[in-house]
C-alpha atoms as a PDB file:
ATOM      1  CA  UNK A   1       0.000   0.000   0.000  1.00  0.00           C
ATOM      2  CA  UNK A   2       1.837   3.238  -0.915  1.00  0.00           C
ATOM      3  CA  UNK A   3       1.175   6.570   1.350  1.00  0.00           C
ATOM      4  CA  UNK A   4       0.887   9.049  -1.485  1.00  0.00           C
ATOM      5  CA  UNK A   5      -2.077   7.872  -4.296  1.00  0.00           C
ATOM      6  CA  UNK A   6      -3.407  10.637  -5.904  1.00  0.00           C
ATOM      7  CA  UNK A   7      -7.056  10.473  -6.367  1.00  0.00           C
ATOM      8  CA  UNK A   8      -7.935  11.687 -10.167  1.00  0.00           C
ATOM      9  CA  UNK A   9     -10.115  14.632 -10.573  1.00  0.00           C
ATOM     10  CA  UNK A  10     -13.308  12.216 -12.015  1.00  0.00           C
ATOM     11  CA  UNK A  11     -12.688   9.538  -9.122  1.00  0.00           C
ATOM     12  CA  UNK A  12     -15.284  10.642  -6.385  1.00  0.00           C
ATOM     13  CA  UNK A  13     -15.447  10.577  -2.590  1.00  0.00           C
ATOM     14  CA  UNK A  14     -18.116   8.100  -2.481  1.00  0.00           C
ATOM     15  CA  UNK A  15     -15.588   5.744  -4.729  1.00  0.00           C
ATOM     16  CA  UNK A  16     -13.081   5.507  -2.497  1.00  0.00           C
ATOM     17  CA  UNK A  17     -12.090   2.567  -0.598  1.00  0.00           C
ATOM     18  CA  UNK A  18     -10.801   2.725   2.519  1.00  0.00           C
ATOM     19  CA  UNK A  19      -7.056   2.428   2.874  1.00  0.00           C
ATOM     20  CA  UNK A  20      -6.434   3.694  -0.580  1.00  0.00           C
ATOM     21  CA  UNK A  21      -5.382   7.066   0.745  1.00  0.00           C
ATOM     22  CA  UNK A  22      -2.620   8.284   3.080  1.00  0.00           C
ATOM     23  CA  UNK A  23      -3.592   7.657   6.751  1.00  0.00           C
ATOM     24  CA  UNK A  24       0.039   9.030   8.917  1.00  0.00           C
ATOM     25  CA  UNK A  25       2.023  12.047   8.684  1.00  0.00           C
ATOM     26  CA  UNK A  26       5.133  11.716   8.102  1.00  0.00           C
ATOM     27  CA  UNK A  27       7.887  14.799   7.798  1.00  0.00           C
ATOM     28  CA  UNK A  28       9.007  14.064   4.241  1.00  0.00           C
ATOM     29  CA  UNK A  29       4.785  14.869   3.856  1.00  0.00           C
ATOM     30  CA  UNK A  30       5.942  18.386   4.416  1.00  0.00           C
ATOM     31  CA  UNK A  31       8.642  18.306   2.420  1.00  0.00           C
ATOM     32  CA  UNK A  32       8.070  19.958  -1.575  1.00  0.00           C
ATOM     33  CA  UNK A  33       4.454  18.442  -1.069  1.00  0.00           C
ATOM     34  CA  UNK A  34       1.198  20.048  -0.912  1.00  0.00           C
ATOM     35  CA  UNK A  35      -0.328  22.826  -2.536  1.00  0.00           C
ATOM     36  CA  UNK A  36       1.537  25.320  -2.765  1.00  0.00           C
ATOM     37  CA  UNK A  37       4.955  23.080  -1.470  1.00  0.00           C
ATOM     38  CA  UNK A  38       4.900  23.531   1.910  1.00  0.00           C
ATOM     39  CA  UNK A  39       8.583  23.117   2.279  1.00  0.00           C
ATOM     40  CA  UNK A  40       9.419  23.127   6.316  1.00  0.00           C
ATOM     41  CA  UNK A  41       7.567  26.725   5.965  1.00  0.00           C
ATOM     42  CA  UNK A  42       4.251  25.622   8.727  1.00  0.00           C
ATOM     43  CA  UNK A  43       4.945  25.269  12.733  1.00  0.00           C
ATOM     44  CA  UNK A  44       2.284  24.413  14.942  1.00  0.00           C
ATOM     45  CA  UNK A  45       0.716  26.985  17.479  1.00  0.00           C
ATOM     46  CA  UNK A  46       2.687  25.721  20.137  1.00  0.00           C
ATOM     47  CA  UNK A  47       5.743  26.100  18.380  1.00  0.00           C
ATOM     48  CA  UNK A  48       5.124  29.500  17.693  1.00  0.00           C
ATOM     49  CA  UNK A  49       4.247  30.317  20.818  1.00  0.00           C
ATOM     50  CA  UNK A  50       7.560  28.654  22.122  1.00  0.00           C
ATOM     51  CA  UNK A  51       9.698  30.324  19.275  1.00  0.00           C
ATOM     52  CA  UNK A  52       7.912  33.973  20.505  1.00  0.00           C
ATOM     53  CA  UNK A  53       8.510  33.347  24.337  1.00  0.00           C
ATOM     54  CA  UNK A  54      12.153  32.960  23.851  1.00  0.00           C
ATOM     55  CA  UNK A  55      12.455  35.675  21.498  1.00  0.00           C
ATOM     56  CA  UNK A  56      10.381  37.880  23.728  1.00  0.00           C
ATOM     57  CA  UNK A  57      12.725  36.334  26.729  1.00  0.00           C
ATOM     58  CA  UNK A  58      15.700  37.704  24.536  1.00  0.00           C
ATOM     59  CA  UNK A  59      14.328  40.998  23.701  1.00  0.00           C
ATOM     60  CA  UNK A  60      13.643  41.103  27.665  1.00  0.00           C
ATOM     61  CA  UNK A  61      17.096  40.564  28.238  1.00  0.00           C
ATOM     62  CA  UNK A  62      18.462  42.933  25.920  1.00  0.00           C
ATOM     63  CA  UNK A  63      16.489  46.182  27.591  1.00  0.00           C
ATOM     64  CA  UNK A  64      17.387  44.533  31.296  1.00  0.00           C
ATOM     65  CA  UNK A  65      20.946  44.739  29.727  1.00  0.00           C
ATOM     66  CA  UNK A  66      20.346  48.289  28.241  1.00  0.00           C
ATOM     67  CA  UNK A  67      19.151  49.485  31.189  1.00  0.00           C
ATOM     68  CA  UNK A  68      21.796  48.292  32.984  1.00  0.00           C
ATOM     69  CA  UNK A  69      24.069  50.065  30.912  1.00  0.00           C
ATOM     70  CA  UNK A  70      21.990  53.357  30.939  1.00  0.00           C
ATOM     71  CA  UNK A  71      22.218  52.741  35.407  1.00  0.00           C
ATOM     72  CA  UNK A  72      26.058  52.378  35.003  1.00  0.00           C
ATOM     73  CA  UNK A  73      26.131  55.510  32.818  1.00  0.00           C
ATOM     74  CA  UNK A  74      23.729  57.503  34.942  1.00  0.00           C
ATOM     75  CA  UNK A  75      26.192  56.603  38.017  1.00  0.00           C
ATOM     76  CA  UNK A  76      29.428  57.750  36.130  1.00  0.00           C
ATOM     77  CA  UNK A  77      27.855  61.069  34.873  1.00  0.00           C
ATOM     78  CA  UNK A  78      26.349  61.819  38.589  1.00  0.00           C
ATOM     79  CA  UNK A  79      30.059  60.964  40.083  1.00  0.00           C
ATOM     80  CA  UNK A  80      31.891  63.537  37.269  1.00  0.00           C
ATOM     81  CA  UNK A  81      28.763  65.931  38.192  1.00  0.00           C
ATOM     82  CA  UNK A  82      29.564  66.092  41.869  1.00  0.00           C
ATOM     83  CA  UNK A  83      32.936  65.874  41.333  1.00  0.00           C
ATOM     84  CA  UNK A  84      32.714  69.427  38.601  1.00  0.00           C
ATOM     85  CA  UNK A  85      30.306  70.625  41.737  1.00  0.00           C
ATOM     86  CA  UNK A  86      32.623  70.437  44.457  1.00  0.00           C
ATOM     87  CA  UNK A  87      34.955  72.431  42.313  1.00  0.00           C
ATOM     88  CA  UNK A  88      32.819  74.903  41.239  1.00  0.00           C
ATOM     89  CA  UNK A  89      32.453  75.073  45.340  1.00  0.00           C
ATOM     90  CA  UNK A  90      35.782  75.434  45.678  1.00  0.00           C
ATOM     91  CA  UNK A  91      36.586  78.032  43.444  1.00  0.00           C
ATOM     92  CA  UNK A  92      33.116  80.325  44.536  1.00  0.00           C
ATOM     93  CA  UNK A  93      34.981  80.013  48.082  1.00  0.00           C
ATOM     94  CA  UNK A  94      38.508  81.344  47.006  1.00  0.00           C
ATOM     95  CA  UNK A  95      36.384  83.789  45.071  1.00  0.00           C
ATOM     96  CA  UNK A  96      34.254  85.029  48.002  1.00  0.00           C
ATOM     97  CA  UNK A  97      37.841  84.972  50.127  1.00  0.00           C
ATOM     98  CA  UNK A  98      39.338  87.025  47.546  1.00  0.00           C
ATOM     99  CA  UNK A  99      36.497  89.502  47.230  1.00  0.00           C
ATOM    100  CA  UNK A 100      36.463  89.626  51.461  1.00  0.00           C
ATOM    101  CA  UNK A 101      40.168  90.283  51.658  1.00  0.00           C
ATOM    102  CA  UNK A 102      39.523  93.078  48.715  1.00  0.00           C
ATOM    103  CA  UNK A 103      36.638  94.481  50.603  1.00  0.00           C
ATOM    104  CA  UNK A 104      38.527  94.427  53.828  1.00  0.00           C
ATOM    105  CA  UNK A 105      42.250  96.260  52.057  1.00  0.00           C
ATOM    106  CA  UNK A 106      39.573  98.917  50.662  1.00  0.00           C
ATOM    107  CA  UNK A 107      38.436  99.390  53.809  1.00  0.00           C
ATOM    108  CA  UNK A 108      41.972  99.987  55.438  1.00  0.00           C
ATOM    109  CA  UNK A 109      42.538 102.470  52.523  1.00  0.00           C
ATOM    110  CA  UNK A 110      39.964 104.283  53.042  1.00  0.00           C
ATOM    111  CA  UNK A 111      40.556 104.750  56.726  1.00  0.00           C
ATOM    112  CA  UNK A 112      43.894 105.451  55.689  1.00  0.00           C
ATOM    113  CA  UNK A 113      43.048 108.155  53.223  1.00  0.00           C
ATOM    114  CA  UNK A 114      40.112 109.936  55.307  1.00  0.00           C
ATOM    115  CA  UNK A 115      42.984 110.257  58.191  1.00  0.00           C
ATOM    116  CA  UNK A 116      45.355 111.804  56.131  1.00  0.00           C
ATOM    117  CA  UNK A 117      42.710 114.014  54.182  1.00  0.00           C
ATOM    118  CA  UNK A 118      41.286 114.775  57.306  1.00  0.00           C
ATOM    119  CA  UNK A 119      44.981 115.437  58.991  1.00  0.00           C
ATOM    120  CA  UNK A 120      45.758 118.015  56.105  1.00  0.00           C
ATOM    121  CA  UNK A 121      42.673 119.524  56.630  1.00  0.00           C
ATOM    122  CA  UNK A 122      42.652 119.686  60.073  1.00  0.00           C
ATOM    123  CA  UNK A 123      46.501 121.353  59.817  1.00  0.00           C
ATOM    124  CA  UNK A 124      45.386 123.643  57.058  1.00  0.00           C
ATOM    125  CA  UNK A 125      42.534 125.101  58.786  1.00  0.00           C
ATOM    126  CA  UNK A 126      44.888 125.670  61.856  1.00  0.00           C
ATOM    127  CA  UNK A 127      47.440 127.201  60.101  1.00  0.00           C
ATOM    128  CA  UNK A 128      44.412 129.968  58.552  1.00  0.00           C
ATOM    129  CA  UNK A 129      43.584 130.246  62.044  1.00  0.00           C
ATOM    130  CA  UNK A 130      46.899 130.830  63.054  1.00  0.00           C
ATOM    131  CA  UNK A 131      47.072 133.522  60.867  1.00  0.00           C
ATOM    132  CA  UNK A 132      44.451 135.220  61.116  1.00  0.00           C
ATOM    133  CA  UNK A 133      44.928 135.106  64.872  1.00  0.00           C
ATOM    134  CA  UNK A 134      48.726 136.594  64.705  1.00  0.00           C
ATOM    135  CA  UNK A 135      47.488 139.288  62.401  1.00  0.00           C
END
């Protein structure tokens, strides 16, 4: 008894006797048979649905791996962001030291000017005094 009879087109259902046709399936069925060849082309639902859970389970694993790599990236870029920070920090502080020993010199000068304006003054209006008194 062979597996693959073809039935001609004027041979009808009814005609048939049983056994005459193709009972098991076998792979080589799949194979360049069928209309149109089939060719290894069909899965079952279940292997689909296996062949999308591990591609899904690898996509999965690609963003967990992504991720991790956007964490690790985050982490370096918040360590060189605190590290530009502190010496922004430190260079505002030398600044405000630098502007408090200017503000503290101009200070000095200034006392230092007013007492010697005010010293010629002072010995300037004495000396028209003097005058005027000796007159």
């Amino acid at each position: 008894m062979q597996d693959n009879k073809v039935i001609e087109i004027s041979t009808r259902v009814n005609q048939v006797k049983p056994g005459t046709l193709p009972t098991k399936n076998r792979l080589r069925d799949n194979s360049n048979g069928g209309e149109p060849p089939m060719d290894n082309k069909y899965v079952t639902h279940q292997e689909l649905e296996l062949s999308n859970e591990k591609i899904l389970h690898h996509i999965d694993n690609k963003f967990a791996e992504i991720n991790n790599n956007f964490v690790d990236m985050q982490r370096q870029m918040d360590g060189r962001f605190n590290e530009v920070d502190k010496q922004f920090n430190k260079l505002e502080l030398k600044l405000n030291d630098v502007k408090n020993t200017a503000n503290h010199n101009k200070e000095k000068i200034n006392w230092l000017l007013y007492t010697a304006i005010g010293g010629i003054i002072i010995s300037v209006i004495t000396t028209i005094i003097s005058n005027l008194l000796t007159k």
